[in-house]
Protein backbone atom coordinates (compact mmCIF):
# COMPACT_ATOMS: atom_id res chain seq x y z
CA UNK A 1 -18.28 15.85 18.50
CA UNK A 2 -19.78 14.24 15.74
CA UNK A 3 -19.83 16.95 13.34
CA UNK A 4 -16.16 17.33 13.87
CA UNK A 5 -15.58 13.20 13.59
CA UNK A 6 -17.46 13.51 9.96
CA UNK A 7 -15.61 16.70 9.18
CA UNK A 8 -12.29 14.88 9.44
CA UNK A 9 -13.51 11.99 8.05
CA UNK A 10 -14.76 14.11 4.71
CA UNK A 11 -11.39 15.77 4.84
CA UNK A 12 -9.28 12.55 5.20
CA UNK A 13 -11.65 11.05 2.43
CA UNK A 14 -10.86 13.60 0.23
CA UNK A 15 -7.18 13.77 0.83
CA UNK A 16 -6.99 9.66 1.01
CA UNK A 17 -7.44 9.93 -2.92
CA UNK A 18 -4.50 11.11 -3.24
CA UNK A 19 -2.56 7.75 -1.76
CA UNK A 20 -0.43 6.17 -4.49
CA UNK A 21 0.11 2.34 -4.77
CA UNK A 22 4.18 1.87 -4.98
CA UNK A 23 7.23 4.62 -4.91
CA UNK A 24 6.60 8.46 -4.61
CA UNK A 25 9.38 10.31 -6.60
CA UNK A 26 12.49 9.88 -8.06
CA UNK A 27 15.59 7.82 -7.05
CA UNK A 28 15.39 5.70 -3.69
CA UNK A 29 12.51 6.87 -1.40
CA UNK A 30 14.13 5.17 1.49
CA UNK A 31 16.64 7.81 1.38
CA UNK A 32 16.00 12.25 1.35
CA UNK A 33 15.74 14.06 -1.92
CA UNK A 34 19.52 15.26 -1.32
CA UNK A 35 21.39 11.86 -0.12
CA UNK A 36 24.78 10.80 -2.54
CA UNK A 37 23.03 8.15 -4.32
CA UNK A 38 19.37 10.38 -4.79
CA UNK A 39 21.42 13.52 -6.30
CA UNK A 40 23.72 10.95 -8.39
CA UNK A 41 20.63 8.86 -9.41
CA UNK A 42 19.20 11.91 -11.06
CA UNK A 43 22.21 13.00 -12.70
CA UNK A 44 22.41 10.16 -14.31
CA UNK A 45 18.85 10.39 -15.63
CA UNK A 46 19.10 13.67 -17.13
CA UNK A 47 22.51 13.62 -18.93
CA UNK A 48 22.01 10.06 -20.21
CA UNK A 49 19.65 7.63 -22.00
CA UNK A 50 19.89 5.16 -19.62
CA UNK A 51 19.34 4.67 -15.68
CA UNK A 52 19.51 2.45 -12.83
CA UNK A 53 15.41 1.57 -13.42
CA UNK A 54 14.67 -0.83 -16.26
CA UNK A 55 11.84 -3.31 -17.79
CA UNK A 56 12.44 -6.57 -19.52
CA UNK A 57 10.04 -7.44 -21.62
CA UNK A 58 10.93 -10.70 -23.46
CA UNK A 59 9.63 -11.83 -26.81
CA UNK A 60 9.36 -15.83 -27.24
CA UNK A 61 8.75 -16.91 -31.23
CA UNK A 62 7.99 -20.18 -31.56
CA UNK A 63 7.97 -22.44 -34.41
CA UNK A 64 11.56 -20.69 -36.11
CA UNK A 65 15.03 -22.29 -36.53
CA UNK A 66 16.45 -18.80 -35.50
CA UNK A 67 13.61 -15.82 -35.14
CA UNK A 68 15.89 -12.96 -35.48
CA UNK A 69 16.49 -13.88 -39.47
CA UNK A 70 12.74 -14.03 -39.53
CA UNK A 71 11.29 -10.48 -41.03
CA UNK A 72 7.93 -11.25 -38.95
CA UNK A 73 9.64 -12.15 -35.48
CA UNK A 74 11.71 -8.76 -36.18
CA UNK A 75 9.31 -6.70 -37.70
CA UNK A 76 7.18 -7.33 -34.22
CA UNK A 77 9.87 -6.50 -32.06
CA UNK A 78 10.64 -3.20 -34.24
CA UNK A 79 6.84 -2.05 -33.66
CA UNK A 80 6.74 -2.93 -30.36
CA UNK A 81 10.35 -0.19 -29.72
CA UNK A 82 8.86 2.19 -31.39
CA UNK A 83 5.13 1.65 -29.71
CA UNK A 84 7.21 1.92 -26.16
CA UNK A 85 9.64 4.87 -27.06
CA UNK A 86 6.45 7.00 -26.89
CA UNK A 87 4.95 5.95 -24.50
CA UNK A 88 5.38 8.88 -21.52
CA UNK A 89 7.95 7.95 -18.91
CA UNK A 90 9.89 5.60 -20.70
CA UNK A 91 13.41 7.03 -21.49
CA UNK A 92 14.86 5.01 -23.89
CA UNK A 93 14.59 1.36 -25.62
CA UNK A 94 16.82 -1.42 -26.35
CA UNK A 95 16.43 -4.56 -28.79
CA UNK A 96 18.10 -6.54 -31.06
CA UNK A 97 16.06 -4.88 -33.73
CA UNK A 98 17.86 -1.09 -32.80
CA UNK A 99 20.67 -3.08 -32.62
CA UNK A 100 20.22 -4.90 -36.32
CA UNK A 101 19.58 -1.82 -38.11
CA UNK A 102 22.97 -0.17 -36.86
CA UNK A 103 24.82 -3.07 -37.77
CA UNK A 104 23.50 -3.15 -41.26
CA UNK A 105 23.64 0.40 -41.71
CA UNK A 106 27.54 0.22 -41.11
CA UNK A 107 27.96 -2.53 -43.25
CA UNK A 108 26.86 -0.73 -46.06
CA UNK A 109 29.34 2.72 -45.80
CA UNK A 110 27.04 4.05 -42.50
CA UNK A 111 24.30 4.99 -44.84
CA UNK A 112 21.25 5.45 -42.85
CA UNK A 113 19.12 4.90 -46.00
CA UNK A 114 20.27 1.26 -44.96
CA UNK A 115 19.20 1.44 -41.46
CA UNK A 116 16.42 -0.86 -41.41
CA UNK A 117 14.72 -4.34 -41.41
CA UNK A 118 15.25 -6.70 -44.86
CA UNK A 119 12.46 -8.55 -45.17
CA UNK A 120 14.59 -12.33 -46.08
CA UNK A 121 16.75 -13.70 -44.14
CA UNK A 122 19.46 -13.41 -46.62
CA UNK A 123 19.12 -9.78 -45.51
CA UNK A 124 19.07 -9.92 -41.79
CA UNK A 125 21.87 -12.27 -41.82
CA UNK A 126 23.86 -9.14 -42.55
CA UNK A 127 23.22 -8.04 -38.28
CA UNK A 128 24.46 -11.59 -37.17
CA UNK A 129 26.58 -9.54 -34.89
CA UNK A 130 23.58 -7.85 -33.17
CA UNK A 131 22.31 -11.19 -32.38
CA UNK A 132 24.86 -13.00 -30.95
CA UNK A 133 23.79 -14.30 -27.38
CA UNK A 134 27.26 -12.80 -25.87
CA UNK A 135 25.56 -9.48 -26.26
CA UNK A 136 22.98 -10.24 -23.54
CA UNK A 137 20.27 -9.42 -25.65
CA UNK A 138 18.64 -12.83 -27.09
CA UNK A 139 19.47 -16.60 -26.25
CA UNK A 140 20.74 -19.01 -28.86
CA UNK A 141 18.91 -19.23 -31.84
CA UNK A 142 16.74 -16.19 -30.41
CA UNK A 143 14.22 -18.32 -28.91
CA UNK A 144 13.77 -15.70 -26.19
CA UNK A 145 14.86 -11.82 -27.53
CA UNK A 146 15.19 -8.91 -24.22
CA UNK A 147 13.94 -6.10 -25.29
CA UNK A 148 14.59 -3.45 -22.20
CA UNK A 149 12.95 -0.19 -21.41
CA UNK A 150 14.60 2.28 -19.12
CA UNK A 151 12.32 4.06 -17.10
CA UNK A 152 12.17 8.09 -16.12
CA UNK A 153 11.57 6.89 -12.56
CA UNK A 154 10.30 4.08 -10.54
CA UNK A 155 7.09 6.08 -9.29
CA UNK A 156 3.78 3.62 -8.90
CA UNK A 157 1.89 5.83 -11.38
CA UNK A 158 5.16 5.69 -14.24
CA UNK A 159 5.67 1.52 -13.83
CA UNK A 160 1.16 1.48 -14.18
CA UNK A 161 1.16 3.58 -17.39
CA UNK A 162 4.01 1.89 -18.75
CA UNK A 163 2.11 -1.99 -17.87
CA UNK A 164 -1.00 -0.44 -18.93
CA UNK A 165 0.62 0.39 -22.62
CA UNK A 166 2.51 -2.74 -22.76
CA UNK A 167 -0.63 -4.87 -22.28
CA UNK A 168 -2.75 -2.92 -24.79
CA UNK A 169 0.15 -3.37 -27.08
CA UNK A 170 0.13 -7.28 -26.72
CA UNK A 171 -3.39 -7.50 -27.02
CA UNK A 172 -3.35 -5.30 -30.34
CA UNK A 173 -0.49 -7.37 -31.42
CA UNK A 174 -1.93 -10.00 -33.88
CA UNK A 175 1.68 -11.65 -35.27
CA UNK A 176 1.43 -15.57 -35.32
CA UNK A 177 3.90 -17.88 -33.31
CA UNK A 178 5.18 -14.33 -30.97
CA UNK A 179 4.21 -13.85 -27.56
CA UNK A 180 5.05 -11.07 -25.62
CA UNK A 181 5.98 -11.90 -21.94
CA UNK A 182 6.30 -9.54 -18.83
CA UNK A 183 8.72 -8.88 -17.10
CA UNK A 184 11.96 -8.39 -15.64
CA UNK A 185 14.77 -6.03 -13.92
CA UNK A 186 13.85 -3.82 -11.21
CA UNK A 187 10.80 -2.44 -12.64
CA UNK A 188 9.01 -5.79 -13.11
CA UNK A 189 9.28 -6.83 -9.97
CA UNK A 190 7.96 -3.15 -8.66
CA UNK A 191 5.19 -4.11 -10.99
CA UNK A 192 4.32 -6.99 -9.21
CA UNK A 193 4.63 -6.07 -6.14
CA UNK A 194 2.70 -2.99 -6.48
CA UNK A 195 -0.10 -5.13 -7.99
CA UNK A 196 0.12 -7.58 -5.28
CA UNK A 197 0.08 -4.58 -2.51
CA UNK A 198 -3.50 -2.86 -4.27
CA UNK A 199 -4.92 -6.22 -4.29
CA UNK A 200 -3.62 -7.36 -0.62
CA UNK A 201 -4.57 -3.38 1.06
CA UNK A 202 -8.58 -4.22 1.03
CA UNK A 203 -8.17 -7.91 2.24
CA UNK A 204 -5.58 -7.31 4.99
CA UNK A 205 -7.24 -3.84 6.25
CA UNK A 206 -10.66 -5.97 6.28
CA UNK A 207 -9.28 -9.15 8.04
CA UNK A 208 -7.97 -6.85 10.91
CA UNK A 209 -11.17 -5.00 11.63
CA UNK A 210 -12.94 -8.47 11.10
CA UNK A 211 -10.64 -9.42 13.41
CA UNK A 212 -11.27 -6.71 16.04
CA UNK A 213 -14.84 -6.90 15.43
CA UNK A 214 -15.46 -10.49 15.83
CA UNK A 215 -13.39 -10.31 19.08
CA UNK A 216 -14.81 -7.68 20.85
CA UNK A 217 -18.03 -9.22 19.83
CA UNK A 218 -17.14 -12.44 22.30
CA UNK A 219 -16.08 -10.58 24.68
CA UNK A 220 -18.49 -7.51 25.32
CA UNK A 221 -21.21 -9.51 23.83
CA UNK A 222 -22.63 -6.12 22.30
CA UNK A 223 -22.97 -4.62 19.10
CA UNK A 224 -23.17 -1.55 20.26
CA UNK A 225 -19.78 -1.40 22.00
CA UNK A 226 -18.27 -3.32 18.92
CA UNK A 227 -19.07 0.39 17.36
CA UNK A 228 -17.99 2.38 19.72
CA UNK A 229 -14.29 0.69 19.13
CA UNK A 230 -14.38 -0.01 15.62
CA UNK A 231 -15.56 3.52 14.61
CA UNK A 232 -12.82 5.83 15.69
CA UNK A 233 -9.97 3.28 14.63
CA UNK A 234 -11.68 3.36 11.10
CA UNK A 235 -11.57 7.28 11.17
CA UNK A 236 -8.21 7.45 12.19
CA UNK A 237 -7.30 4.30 9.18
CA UNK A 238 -8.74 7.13 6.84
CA UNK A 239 -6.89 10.04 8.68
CA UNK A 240 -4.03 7.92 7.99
CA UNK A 241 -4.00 7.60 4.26
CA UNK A 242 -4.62 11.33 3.90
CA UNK A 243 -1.50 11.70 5.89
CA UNK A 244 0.63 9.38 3.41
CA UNK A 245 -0.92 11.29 0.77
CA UNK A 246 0.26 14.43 2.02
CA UNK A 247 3.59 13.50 3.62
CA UNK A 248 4.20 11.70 -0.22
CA UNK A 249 4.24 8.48 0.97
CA UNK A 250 3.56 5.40 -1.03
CA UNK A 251 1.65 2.60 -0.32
CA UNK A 252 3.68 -0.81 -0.48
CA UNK A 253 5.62 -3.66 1.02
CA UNK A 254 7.25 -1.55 3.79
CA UNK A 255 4.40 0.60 4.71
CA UNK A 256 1.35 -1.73 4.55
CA UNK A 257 1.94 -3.37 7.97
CA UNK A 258 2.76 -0.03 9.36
CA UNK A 259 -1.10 0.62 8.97
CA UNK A 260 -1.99 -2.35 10.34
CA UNK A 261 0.15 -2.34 13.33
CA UNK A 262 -1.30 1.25 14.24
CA UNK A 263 -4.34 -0.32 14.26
CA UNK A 264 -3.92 -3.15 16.20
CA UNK A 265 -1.93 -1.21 18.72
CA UNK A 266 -4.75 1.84 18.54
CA UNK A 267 -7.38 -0.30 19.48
CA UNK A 268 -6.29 -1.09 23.12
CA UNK A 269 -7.32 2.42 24.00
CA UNK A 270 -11.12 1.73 23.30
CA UNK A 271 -11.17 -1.38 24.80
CA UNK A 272 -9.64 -0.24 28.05
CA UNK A 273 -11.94 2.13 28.41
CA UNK A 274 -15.24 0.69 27.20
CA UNK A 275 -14.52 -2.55 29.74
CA UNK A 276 -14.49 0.07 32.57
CA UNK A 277 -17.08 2.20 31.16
CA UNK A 278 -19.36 -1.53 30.86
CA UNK A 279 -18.33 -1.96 34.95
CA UNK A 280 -19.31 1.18 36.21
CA UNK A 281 -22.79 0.74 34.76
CA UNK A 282 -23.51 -2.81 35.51
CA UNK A 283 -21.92 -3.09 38.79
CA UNK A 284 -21.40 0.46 40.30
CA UNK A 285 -24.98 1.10 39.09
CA UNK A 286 -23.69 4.93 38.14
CA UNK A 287 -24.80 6.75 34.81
CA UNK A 288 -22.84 6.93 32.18
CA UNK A 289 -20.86 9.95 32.44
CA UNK A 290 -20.15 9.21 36.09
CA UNK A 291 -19.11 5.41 34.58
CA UNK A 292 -17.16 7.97 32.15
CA UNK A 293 -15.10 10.21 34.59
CA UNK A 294 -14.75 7.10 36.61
CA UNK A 295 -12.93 5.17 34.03
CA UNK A 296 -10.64 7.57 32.89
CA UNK A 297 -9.54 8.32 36.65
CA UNK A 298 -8.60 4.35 36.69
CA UNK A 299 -7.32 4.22 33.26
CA UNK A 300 -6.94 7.23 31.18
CA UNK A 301 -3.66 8.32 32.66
CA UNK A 302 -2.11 4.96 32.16
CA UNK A 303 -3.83 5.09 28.61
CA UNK A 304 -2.35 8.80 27.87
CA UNK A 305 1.01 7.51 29.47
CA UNK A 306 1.58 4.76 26.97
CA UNK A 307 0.42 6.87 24.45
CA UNK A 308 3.17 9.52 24.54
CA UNK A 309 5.85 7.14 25.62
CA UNK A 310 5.23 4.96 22.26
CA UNK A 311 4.64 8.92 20.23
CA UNK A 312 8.04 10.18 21.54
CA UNK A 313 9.60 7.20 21.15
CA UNK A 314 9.16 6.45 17.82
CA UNK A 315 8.62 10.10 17.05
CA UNK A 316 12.14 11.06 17.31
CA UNK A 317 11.98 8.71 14.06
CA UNK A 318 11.45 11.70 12.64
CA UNK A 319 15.03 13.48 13.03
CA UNK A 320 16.68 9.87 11.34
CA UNK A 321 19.08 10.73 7.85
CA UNK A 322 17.11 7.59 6.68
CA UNK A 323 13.61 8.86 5.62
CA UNK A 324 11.79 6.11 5.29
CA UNK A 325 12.50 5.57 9.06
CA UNK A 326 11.36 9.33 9.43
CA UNK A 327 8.52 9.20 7.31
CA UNK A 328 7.41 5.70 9.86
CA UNK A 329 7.95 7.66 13.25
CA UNK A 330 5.41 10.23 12.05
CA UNK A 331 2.78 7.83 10.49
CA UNK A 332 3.13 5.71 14.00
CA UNK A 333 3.02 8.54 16.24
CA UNK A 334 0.44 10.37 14.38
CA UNK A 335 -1.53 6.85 14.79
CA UNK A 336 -0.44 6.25 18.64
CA UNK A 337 -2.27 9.85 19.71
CA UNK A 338 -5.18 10.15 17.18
CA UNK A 339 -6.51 6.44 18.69
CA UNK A 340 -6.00 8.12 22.04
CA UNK A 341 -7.96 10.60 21.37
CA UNK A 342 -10.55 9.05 19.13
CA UNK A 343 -11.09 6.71 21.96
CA UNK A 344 -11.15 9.30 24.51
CA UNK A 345 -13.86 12.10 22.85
CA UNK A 346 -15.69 9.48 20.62
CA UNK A 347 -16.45 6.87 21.88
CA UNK A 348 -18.15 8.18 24.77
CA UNK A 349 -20.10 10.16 22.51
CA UNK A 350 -20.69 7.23 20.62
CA UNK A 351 -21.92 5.02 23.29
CA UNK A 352 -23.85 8.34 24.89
CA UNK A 353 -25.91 8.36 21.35
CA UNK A 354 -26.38 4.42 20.88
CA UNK A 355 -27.72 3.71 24.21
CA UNK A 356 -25.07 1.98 26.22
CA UNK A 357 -25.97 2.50 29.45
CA UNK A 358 -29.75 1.36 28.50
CA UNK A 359 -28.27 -1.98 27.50
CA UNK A 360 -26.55 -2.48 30.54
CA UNK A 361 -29.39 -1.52 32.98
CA UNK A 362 -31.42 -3.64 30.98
CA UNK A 363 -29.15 -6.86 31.03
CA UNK A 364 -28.53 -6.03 34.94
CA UNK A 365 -32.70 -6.31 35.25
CA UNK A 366 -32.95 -9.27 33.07
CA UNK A 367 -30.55 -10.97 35.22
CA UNK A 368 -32.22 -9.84 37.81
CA UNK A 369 -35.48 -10.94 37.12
CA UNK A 370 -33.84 -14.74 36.32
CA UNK A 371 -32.64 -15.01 39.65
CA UNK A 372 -36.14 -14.25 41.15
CA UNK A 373 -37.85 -16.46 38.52
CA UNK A 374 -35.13 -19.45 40.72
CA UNK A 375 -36.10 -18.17 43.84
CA UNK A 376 -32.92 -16.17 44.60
CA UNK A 377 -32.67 -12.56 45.90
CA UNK A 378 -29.99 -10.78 43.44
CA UNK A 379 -29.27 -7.35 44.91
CA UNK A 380 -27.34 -4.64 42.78
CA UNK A 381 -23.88 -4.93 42.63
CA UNK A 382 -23.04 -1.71 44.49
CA UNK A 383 -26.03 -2.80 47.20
CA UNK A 384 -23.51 -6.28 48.18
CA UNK A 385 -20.20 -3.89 48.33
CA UNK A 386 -22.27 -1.37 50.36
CA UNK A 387 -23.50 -4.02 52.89
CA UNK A 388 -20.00 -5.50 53.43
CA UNK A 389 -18.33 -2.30 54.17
């Protein structure tokens, strides 16, 4: 049993790797690969320059009448376009600098030798009409200039790269009185969130099991049996990620408490059992395999019954049009069954190789052995039932 448990954990370890913080794939990932809006979403993509996913990245110069007739304020902007149009999984850039040099350039007969930045303001006076505040791009007097970035995709890896660059940008970026500042639309708030979500998965994951621990530490006052419970829920955690990783499942908002919940629900299972497992010993006086067989004839079938009810309930999840309700039906029922039957093969093993039934004799004795230090006989449990039958 054991070498299987560490097998699957290896495996699951392996394949956990694999789990990506945010959205897996293109278009909505709440909806199948060939839904209206998914096959429209990526039609747009691919015949245009623009999509439905974009970053806002503004630019705040301070210390200027009006930046955008400022060659500095501009020339910043410009490099920080260009920096971003090659950056991988960015489709296309917009800013009042693009914007300036197309104005100018038609000003002057369309001549592209005049598509670009003058360095007075005399000069970039001439694309007044890229900066005037109507156009969405800048505020008034260009305190605050949007300079947007349309994505390929809203994938977690794609909006991480494209931070990652933006940042190493800024901090490169050495032009006085301009400060870069992140960021709107769609993507910036993905960005935060997904941030928020990789910091959030390690504290709420260890709060739960700290949780669960410090719980069944009251009330089985046992370290040993706080193992025997918290050991196959944190194989099956693992199993779990692997399982997002393969089904192509990203970790966020909507999916973190699905993780938790399986756990909290899972662990019911172990503690059923163990409590029965505990009674048998120290008041039935049998060994542990007998305490064992006894204690799933009490509750294993009710244990295997709520199992499957909860795994065919929500597992029909998996036949929804909506996939994200699909994809949760599967991670839940996979979760509802493998705490069944971690709790049913492992931790007996568990508390067969830890001693459990050595603990309990001895706490029966030393109980025992305190009521004859008072002067009182204290028979074994099963020696009272047997005498009042």
């Amino acid at each position: 049993m054991f070498v299987a448990a560490l097998a699957l954990l290896a495996a699951g370890a392996i394949d956990s790797r694999g789990l990506k913080i945010g959205d897996v794939g293109s278009g909505a990932p709440e909806l199948r690969a060939d839904s209206r809006y998914n096959r429209d979403s990526a039609s747009v993509v691919s015949q245009y320059n623009i999509g439905s996913d974009a970053l806002t990245v503004v630019v705040e110069p301070t210390g200027f009448d009006d930046g955008c007739l400022h060659y500095p304020v501009m020339s910043a902007v410009e490099r920080f376009e260009m920096h971003m149009r090659g950056v991988s999984g960015v489709q296309s850039v917009v800013s009042v600098s693009s914007l300036a040099k197309v104005v100018i350039g038609a000003y002057n007969e369309g001549n592209p030798r005049w598509e670009a930045l003058p360095r007075s303001s005399e000069g970039l006076s001439q694309g007044a009409k890229a900066f005037d505040p109507d156009n969405g791009m800048n505020t008034s007097n260009c305190q605050a200039i949007q300079v947007l970035i349309y994505t390929a995709n809203h994938e977690g890896a794609t909006i991480a790269h494209i931070i990652r660059e933006i940042r190493r940008f800024t901090a490169a970026d050495k032009t006085p009185n301009v400060a870069f500042r992140l960021g709107g639309g769609n993507i910036g708030v993905m960005a935060a969130t997904n941030e928020a979500v990789e910091e959030a998965e390690v504290t709420m994951l260890l709060s739960i099991f700290g949780a669960i621990t410090l719980l069944c530490l009251l009330t089985f006052r046992s370290w040993r049996a706080v193992l025997c419970i918290i050991v196959p829920l944190t194989l099956v955690s693992v199993l779990c990620n692997a399982l997002m990783a393969r089904l192509g499942i990203g970790l966020k908002v909507s999916t973190l408490p699905v993780i938790t919940l399986g756990v909290g629900v899972g662990v019911d299972y172990g503690i059923y059992l163990y409590e029965r497992i505990q009674h048998q010993i120290r008041e039935e006086g049998q060994a542990l395999p007998q305490a064992f067989a006894e204690a799933m004839r009490q509750r294993g079938s009710a244990a295997l019954f709520t199992a499957l009810t909860m795994c065919i309930g929500v597992g029909t999840w998996a036949f929804a049009a909506l996939k994200f309700q699909a994809d949760m039906g599967i991670l839940l029922a996979f979760m509802f069954l493998v705490n069944l039957f971690g709790a049913v093969s492992l931790l007996p093993a568990l508390a067969a190789w830890l001693g459990v039934e050595e603990e309990e004799r001895a706490r029966v004795a030393a109980g025992g052995a305190g009521g004859a230090a008072r002067g009182e006989t204290v028979p074994p449990a099963h020696a009272l039932k047997s005498d009042a039958v």
